[in-house]
PDB file of N, CA and C in Angstrom:
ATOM      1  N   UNK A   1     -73.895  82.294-101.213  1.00  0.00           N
ATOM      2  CA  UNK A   1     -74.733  82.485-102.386  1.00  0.00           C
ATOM      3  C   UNK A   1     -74.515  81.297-103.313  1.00  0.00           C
ATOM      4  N   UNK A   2     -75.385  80.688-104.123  1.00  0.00           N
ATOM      5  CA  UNK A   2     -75.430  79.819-105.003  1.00  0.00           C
ATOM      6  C   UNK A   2     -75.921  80.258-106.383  1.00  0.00           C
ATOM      7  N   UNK A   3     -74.945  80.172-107.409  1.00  0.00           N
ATOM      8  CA  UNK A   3     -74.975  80.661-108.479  1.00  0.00           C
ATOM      9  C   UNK A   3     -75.305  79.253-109.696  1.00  0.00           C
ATOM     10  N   UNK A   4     -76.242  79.224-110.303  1.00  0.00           N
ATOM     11  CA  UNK A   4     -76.331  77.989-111.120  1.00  0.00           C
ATOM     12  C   UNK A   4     -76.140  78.473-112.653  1.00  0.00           C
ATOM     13  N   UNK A   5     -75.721  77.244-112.842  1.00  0.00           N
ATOM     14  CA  UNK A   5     -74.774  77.683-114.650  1.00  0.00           C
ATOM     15  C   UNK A   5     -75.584  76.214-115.525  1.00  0.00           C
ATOM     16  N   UNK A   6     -75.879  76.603-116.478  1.00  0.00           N
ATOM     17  CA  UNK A   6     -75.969  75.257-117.608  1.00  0.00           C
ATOM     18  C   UNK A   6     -75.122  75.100-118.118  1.00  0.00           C
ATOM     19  N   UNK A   7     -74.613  73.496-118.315  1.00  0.00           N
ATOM     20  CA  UNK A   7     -72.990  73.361-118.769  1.00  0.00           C
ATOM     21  C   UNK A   7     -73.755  72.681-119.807  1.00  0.00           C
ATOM     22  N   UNK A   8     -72.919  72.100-121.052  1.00  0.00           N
ATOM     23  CA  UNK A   8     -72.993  71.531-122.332  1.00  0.00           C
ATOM     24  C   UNK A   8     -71.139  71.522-122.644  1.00  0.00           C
ATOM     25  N   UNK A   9     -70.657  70.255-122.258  1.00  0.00           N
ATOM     26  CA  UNK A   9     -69.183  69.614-122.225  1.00  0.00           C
ATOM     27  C   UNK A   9     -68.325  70.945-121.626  1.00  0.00           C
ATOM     28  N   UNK A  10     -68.596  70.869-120.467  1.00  0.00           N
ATOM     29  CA  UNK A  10     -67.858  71.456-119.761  1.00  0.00           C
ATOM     30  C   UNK A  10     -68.058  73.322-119.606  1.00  0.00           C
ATOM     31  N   UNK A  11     -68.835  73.404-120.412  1.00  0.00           N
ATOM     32  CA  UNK A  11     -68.998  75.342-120.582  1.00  0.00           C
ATOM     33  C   UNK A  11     -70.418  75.825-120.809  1.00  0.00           C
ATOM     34  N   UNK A  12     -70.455  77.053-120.334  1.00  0.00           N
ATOM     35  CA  UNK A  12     -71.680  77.627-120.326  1.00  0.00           C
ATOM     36  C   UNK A  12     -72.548  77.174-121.938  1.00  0.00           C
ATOM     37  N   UNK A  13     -73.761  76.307-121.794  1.00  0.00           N
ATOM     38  CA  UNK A  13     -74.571  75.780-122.281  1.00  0.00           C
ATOM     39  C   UNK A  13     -75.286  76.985-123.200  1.00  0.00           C
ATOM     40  N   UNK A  14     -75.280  77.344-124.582  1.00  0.00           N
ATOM     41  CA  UNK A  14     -76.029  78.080-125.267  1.00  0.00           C
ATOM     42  C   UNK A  14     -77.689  78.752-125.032  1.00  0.00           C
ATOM     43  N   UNK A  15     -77.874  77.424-124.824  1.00  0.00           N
ATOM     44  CA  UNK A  15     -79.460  77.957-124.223  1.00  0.00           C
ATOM     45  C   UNK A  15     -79.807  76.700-123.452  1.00  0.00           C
ATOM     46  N   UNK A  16     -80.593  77.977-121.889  1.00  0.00           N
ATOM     47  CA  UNK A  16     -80.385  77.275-120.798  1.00  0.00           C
ATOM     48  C   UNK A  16     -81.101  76.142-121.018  1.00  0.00           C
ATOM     49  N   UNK A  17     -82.488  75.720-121.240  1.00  0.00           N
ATOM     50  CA  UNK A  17     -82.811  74.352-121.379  1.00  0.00           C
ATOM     51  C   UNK A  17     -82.640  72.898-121.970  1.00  0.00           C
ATOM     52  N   UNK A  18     -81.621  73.363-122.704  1.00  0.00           N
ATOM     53  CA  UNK A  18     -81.019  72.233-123.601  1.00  0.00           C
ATOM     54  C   UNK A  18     -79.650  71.759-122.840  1.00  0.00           C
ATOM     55  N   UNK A  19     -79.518  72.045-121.806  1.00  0.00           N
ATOM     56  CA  UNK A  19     -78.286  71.931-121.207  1.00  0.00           C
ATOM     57  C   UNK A  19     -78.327  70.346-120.825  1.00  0.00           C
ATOM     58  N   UNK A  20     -76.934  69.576-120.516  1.00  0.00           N
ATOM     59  CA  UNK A  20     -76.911  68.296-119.771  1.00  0.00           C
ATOM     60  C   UNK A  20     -76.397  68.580-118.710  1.00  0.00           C
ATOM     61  N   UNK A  21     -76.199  69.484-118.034  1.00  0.00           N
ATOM     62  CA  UNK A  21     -75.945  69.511-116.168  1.00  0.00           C
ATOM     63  C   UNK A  21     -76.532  70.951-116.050  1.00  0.00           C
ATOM     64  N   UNK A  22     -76.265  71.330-114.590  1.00  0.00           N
ATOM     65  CA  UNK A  22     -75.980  72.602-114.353  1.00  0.00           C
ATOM     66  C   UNK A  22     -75.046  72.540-112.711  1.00  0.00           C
ATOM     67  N   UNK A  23     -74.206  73.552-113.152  1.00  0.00           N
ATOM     68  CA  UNK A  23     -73.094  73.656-112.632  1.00  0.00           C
ATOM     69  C   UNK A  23     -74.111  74.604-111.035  1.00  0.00           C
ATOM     70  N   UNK A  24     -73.713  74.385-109.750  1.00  0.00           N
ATOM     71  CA  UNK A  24     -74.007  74.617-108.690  1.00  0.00           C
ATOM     72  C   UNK A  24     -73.050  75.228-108.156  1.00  0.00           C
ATOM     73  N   UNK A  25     -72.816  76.274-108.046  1.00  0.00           N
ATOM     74  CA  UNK A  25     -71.599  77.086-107.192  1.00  0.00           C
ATOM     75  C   UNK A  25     -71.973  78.143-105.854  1.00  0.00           C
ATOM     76  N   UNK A  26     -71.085  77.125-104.980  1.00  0.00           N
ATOM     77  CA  UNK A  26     -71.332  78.023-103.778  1.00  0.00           C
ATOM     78  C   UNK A  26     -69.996  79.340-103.510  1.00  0.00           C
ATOM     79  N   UNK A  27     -70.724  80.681-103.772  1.00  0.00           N
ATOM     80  CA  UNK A  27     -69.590  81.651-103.009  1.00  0.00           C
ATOM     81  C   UNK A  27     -69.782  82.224-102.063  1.00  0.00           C
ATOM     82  N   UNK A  28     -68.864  83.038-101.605  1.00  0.00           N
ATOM     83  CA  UNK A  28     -69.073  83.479-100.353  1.00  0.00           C
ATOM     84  C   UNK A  28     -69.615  84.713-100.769  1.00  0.00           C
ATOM     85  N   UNK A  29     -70.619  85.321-100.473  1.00  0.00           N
ATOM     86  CA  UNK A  29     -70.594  87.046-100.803  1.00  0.00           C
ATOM     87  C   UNK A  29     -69.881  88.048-100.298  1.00  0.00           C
ATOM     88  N   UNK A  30     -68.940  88.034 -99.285  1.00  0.00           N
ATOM     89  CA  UNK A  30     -67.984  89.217 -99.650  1.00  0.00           C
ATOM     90  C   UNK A  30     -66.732  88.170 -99.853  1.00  0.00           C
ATOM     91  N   UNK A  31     -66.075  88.921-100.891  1.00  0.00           N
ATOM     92  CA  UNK A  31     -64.798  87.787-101.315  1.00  0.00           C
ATOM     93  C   UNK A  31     -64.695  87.654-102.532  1.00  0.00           C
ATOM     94  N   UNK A  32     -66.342  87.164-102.890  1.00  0.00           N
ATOM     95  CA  UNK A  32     -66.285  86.070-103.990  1.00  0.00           C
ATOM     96  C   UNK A  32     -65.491  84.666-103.682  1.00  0.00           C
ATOM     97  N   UNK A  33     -65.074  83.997-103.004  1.00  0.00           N
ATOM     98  CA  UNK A  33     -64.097  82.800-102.908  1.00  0.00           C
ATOM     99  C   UNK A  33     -65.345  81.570-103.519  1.00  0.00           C
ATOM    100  N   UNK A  34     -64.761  80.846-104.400  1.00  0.00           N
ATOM    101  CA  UNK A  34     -65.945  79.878-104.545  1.00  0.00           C
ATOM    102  C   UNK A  34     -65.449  78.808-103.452  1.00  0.00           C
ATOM    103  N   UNK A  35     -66.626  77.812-102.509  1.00  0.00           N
ATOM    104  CA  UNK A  35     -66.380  77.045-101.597  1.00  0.00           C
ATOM    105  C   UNK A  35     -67.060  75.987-101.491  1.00  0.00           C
ATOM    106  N   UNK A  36     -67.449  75.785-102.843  1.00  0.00           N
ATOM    107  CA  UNK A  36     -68.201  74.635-103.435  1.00  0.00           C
ATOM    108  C   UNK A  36     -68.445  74.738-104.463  1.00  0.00           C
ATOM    109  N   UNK A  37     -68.346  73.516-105.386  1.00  0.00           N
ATOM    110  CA  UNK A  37     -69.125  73.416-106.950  1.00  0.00           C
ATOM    111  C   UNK A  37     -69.774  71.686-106.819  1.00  0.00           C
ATOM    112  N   UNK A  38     -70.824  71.886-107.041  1.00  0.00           N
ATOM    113  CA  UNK A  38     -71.501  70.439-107.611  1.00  0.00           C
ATOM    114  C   UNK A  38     -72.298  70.564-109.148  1.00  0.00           C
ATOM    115  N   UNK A  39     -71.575  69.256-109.819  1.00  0.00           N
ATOM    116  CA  UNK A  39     -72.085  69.480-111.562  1.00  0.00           C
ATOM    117  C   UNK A  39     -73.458  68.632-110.634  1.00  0.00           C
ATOM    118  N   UNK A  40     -74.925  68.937-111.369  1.00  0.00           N
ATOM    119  CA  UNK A  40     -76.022  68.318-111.284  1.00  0.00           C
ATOM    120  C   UNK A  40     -76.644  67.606-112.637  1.00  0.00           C
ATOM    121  N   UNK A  41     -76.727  66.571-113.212  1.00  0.00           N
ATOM    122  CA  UNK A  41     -77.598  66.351-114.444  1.00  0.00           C
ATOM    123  C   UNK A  41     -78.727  67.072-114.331  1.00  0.00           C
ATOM    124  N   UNK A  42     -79.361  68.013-115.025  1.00  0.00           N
ATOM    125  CA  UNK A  42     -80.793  68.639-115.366  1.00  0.00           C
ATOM    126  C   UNK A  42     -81.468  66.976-115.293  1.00  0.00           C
ATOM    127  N   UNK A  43     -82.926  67.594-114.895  1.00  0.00           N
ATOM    128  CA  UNK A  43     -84.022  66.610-115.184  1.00  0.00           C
ATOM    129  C   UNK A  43     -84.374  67.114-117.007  1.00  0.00           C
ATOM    130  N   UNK A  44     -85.428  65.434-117.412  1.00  0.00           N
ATOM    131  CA  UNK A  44     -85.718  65.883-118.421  1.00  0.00           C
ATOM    132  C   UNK A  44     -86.320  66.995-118.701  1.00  0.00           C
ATOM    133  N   UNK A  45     -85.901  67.496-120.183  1.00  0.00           N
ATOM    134  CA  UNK A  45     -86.933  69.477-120.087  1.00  0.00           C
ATOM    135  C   UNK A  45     -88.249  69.156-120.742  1.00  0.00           C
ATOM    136  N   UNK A  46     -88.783  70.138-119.693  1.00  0.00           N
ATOM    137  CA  UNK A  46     -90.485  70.548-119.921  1.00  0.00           C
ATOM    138  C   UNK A  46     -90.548  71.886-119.139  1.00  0.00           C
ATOM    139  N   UNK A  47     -91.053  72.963-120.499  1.00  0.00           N
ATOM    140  CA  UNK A  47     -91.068  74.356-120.007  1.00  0.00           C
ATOM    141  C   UNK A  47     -91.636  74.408-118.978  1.00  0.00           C
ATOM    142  N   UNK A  48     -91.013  75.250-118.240  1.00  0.00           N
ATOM    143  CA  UNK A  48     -91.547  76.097-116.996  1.00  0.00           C
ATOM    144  C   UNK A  48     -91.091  75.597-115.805  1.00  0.00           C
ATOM    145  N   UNK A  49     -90.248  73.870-115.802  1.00  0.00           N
ATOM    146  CA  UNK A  49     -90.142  73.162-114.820  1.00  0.00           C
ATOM    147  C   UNK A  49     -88.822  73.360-114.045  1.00  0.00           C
ATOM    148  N   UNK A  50     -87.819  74.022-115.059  1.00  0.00           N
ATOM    149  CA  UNK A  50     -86.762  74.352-114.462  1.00  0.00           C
ATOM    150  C   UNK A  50     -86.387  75.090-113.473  1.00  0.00           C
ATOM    151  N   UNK A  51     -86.731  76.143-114.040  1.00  0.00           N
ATOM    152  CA  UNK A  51     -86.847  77.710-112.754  1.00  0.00           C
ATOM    153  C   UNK A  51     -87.217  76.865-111.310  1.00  0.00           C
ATOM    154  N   UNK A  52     -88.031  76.106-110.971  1.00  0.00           N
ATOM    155  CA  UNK A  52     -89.127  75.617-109.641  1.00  0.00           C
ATOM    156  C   UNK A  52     -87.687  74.786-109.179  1.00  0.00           C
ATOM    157  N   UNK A  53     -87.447  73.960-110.258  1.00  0.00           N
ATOM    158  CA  UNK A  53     -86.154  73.230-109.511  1.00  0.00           C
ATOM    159  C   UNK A  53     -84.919  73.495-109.125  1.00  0.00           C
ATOM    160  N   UNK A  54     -84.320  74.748-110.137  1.00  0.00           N
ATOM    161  CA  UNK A  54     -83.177  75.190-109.695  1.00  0.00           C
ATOM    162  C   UNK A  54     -83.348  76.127-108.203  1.00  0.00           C
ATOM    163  N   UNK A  55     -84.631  76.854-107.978  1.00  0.00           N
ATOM    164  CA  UNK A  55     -84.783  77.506-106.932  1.00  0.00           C
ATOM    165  C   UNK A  55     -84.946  76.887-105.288  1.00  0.00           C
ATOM    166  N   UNK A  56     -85.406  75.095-105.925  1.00  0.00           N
ATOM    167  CA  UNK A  56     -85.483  74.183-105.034  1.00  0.00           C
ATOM    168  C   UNK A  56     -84.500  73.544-104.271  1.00  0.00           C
ATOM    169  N   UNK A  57     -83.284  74.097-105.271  1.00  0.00           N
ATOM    170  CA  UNK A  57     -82.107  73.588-105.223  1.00  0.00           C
ATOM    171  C   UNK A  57     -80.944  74.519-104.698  1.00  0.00           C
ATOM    172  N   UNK A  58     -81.605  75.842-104.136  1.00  0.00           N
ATOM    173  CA  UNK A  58     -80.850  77.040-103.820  1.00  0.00           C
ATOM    174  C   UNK A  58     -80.426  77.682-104.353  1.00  0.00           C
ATOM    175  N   UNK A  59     -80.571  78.311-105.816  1.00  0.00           N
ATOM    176  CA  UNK A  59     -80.028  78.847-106.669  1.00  0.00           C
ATOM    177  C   UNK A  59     -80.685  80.279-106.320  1.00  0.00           C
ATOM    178  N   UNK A  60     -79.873  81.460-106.288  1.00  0.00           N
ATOM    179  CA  UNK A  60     -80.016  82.678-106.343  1.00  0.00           C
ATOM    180  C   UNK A  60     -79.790  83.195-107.262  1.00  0.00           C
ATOM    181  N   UNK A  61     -78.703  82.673-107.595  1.00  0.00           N
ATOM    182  CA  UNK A  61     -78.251  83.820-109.555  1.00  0.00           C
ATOM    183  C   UNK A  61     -78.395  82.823-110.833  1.00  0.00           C
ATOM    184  N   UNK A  62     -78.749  82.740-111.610  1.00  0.00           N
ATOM    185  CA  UNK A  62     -78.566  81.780-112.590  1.00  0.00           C
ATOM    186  C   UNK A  62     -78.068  82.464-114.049  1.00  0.00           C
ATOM    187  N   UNK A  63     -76.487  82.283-114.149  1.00  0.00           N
ATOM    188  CA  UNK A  63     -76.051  82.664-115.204  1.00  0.00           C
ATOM    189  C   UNK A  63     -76.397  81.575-116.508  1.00  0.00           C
ATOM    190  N   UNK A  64     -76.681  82.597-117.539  1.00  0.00           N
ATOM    191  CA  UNK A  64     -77.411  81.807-118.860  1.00  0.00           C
ATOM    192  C   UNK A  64     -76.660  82.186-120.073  1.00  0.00           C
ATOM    193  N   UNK A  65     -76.801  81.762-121.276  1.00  0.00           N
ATOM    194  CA  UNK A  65     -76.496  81.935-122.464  1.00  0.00           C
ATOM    195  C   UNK A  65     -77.874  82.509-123.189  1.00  0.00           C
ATOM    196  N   UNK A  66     -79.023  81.896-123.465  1.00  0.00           N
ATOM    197  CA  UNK A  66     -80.019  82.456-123.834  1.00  0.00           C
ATOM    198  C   UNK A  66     -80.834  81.348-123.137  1.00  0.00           C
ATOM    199  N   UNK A  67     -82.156  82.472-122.792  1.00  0.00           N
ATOM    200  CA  UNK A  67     -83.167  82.258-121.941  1.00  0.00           C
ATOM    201  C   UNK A  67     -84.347  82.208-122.558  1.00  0.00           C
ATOM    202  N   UNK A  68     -85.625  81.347-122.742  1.00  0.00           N
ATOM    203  CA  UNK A  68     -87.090  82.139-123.317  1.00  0.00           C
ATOM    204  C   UNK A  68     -87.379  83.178-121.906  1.00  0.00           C
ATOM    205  N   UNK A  69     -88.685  83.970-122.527  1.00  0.00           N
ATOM    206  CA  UNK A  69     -88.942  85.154-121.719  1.00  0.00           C
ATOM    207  C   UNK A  69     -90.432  84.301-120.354  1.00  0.00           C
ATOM    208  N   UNK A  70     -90.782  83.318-120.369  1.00  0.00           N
ATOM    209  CA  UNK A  70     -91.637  82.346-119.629  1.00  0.00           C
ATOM    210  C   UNK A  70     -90.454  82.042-118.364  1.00  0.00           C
ATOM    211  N   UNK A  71     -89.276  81.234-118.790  1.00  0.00           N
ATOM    212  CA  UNK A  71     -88.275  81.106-117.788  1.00  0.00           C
ATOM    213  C   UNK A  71     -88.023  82.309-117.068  1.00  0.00           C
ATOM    214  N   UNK A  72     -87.543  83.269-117.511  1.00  0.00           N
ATOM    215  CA  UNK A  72     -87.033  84.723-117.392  1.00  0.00           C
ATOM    216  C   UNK A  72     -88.093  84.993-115.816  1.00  0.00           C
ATOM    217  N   UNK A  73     -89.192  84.936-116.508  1.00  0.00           N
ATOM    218  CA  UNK A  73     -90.532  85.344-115.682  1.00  0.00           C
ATOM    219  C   UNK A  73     -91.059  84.445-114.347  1.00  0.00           C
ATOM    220  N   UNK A  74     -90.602  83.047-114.649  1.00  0.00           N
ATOM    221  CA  UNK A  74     -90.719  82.611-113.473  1.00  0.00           C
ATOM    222  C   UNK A  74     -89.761  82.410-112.479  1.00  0.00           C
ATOM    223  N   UNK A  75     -87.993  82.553-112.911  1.00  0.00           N
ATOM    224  CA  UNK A  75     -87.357  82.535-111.968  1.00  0.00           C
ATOM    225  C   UNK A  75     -87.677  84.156-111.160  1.00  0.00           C
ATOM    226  N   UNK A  76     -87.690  85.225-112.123  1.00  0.00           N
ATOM    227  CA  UNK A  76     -88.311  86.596-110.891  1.00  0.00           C
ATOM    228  C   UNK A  76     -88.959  86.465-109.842  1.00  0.00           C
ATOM    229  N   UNK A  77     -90.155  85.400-110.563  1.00  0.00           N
ATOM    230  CA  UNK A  77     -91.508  84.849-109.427  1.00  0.00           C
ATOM    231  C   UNK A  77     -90.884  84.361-108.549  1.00  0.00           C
ATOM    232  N   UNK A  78     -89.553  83.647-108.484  1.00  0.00           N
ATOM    233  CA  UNK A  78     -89.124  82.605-107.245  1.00  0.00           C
ATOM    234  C   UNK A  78     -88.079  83.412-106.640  1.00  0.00           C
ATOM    235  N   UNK A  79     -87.785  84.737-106.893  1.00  0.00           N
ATOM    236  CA  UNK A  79     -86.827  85.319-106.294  1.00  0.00           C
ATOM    237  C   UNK A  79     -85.092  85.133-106.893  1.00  0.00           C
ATOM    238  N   UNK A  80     -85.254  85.000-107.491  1.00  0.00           N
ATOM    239  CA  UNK A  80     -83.835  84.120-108.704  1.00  0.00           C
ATOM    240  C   UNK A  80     -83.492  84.981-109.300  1.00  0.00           C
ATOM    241  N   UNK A  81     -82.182  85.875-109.965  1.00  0.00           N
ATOM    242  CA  UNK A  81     -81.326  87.085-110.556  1.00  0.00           C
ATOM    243  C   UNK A  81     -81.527  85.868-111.442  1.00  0.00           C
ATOM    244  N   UNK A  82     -81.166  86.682-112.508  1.00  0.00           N
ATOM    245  CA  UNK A  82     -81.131  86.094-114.165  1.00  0.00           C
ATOM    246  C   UNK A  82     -79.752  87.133-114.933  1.00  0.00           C
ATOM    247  N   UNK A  83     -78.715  86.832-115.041  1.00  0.00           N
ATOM    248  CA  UNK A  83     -77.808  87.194-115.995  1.00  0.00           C
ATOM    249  C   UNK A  83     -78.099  86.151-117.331  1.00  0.00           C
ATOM    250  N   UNK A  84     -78.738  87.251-118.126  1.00  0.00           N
ATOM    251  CA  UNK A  84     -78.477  86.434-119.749  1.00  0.00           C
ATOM    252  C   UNK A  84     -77.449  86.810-120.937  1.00  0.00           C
ATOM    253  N   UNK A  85     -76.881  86.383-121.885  1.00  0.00           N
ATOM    254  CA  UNK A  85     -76.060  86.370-122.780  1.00  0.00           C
ATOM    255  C   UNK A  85     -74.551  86.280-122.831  1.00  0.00           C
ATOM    256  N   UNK A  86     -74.608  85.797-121.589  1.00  0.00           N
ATOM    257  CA  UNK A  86     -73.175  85.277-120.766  1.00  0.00           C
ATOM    258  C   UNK A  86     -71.947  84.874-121.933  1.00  0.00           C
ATOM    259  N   UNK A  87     -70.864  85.222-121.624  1.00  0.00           N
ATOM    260  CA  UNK A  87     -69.991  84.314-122.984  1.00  0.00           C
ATOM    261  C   UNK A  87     -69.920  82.703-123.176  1.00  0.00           C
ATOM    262  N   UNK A  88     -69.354  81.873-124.069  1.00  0.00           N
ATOM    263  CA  UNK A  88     -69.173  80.607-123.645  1.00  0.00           C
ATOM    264  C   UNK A  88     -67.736  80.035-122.840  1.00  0.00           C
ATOM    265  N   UNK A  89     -67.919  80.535-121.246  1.00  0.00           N
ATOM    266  CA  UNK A  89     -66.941  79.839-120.757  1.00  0.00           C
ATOM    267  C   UNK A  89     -67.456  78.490-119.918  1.00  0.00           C
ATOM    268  N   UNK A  90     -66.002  78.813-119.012  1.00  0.00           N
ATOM    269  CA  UNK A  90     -66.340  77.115-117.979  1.00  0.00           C
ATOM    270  C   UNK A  90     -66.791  77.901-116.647  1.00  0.00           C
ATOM    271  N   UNK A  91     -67.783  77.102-115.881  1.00  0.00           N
ATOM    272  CA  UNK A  91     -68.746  77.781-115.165  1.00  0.00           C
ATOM    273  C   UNK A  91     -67.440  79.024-113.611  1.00  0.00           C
ATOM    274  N   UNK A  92     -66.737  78.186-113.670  1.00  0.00           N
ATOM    275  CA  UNK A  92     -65.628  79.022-112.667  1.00  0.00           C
ATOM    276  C   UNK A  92     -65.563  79.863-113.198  1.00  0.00           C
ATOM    277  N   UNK A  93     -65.174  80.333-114.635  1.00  0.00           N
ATOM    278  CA  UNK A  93     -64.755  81.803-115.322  1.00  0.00           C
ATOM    279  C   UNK A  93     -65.776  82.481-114.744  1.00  0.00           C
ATOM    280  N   UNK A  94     -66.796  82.112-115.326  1.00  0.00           N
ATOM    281  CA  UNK A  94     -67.865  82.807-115.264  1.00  0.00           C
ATOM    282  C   UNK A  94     -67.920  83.391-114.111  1.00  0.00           C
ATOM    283  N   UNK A  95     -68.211  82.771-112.710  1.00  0.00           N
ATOM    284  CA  UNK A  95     -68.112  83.069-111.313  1.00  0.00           C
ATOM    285  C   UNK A  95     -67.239  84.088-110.804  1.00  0.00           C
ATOM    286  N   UNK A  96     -66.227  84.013-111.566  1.00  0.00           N
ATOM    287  CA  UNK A  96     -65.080  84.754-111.423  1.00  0.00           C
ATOM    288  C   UNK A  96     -65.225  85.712-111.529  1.00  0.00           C
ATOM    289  N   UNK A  97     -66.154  86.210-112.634  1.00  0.00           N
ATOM    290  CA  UNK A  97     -65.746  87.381-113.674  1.00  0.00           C
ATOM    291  C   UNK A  97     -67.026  87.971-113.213  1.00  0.00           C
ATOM    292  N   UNK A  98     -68.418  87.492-112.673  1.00  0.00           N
ATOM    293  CA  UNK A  98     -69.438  87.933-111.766  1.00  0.00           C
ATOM    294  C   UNK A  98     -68.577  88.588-110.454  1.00  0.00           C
ATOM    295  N   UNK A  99     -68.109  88.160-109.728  1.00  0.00           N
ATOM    296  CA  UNK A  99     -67.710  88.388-108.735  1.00  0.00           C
ATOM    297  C   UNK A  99     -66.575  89.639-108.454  1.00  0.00           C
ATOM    298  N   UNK A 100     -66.416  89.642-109.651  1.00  0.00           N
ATOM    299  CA  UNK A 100     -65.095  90.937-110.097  1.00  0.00           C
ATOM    300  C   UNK A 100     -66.049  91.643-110.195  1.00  0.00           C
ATOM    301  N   UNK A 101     -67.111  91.541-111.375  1.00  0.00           N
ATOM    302  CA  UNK A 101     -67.948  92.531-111.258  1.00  0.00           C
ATOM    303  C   UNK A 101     -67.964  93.180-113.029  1.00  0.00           C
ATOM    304  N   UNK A 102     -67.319  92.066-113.109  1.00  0.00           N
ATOM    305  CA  UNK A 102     -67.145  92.194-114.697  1.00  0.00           C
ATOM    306  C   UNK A 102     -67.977  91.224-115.886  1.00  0.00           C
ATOM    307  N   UNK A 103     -68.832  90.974-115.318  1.00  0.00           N
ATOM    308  CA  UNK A 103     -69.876  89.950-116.057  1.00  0.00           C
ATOM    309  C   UNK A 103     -71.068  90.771-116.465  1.00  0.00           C
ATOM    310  N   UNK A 104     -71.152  91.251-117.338  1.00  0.00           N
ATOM    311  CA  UNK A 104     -72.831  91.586-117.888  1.00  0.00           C
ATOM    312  C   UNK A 104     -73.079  91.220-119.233  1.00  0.00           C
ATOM    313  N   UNK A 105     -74.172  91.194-119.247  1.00  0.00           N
ATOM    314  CA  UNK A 105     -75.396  90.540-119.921  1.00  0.00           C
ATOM    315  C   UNK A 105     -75.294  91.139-121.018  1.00  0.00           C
ATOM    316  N   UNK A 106     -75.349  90.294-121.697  1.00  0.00           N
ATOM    317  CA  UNK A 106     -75.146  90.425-123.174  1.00  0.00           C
ATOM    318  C   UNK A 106     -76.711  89.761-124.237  1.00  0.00           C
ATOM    319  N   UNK A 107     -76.485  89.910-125.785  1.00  0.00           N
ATOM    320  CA  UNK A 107     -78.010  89.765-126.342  1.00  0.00           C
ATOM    321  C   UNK A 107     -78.613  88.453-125.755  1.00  0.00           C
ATOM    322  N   UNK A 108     -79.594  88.003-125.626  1.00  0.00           N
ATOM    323  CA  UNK A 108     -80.216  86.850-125.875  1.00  0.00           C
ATOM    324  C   UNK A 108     -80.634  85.755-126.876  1.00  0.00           C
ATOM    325  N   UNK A 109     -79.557  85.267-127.220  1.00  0.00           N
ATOM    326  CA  UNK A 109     -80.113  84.426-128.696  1.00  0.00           C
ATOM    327  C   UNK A 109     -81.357  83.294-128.579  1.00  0.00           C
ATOM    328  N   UNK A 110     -81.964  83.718-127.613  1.00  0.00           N
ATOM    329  CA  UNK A 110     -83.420  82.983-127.974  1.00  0.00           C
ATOM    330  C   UNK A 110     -84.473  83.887-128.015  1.00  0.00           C
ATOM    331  N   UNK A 111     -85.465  83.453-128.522  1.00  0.00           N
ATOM    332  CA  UNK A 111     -86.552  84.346-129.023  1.00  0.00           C
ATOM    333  C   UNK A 111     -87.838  83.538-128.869  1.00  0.00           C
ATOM    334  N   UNK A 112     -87.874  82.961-127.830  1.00  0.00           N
ATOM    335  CA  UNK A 112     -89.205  82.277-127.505  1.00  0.00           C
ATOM    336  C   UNK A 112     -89.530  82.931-125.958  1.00  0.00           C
TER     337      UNK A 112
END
């Protein structure tokens, strides 16, 4: 499974499009063991373009900080889980704490 994270210096990125990478994590699904991470620079942002690329890029889960509800809607369209309101950690915590089973979604501080 490939889980994609927006980083902003090293930690989950506030809101996903403003991010400068996104963190690429490969786990295993039973286990959880992570068995890959690649940081990616985001392309420049232009709504709607992200979702198409992260899904292009193998992403199944995409943990977020805050999401607009357009993104939200097109990663569904591409088959893509959406955890939003994630805390601000470093993208491993995060993985971690999904995989325990202890990660849920919290408010959305965007409103677009």
């Amino acid at each position: 499974m490939r889980i994609a994270i927006p980083v902003l210096d090293g930690k989950l990125a506030a809101h996903f499009g403003h991010c400068e990478a996104f963190a690429l994590i490969d786990v295993e699904r039973e286990g959880g063991k992570i068995t890959g991470q690649t940081l990616t620079t985001s392309p420049p942002h232009q709504p709607g373009m992200l979702p198409g690329w992260l899904a292009e890029q193998g992403a199944e889960l995409i943990i977020s900080g805050g999401m607009g509800q357009r993104a939200q809607m097109l990663f569904e369209q591409a088959g893509v889980g959406v955890i939003i309101g994630a805390p601000t950690e470093t993208p491993e915590q995060l993985v971690q704490s999904y995989c325990a089973g202890n990660l849920a979604g919290g408010v959305n501080p965007c409103d677009h």
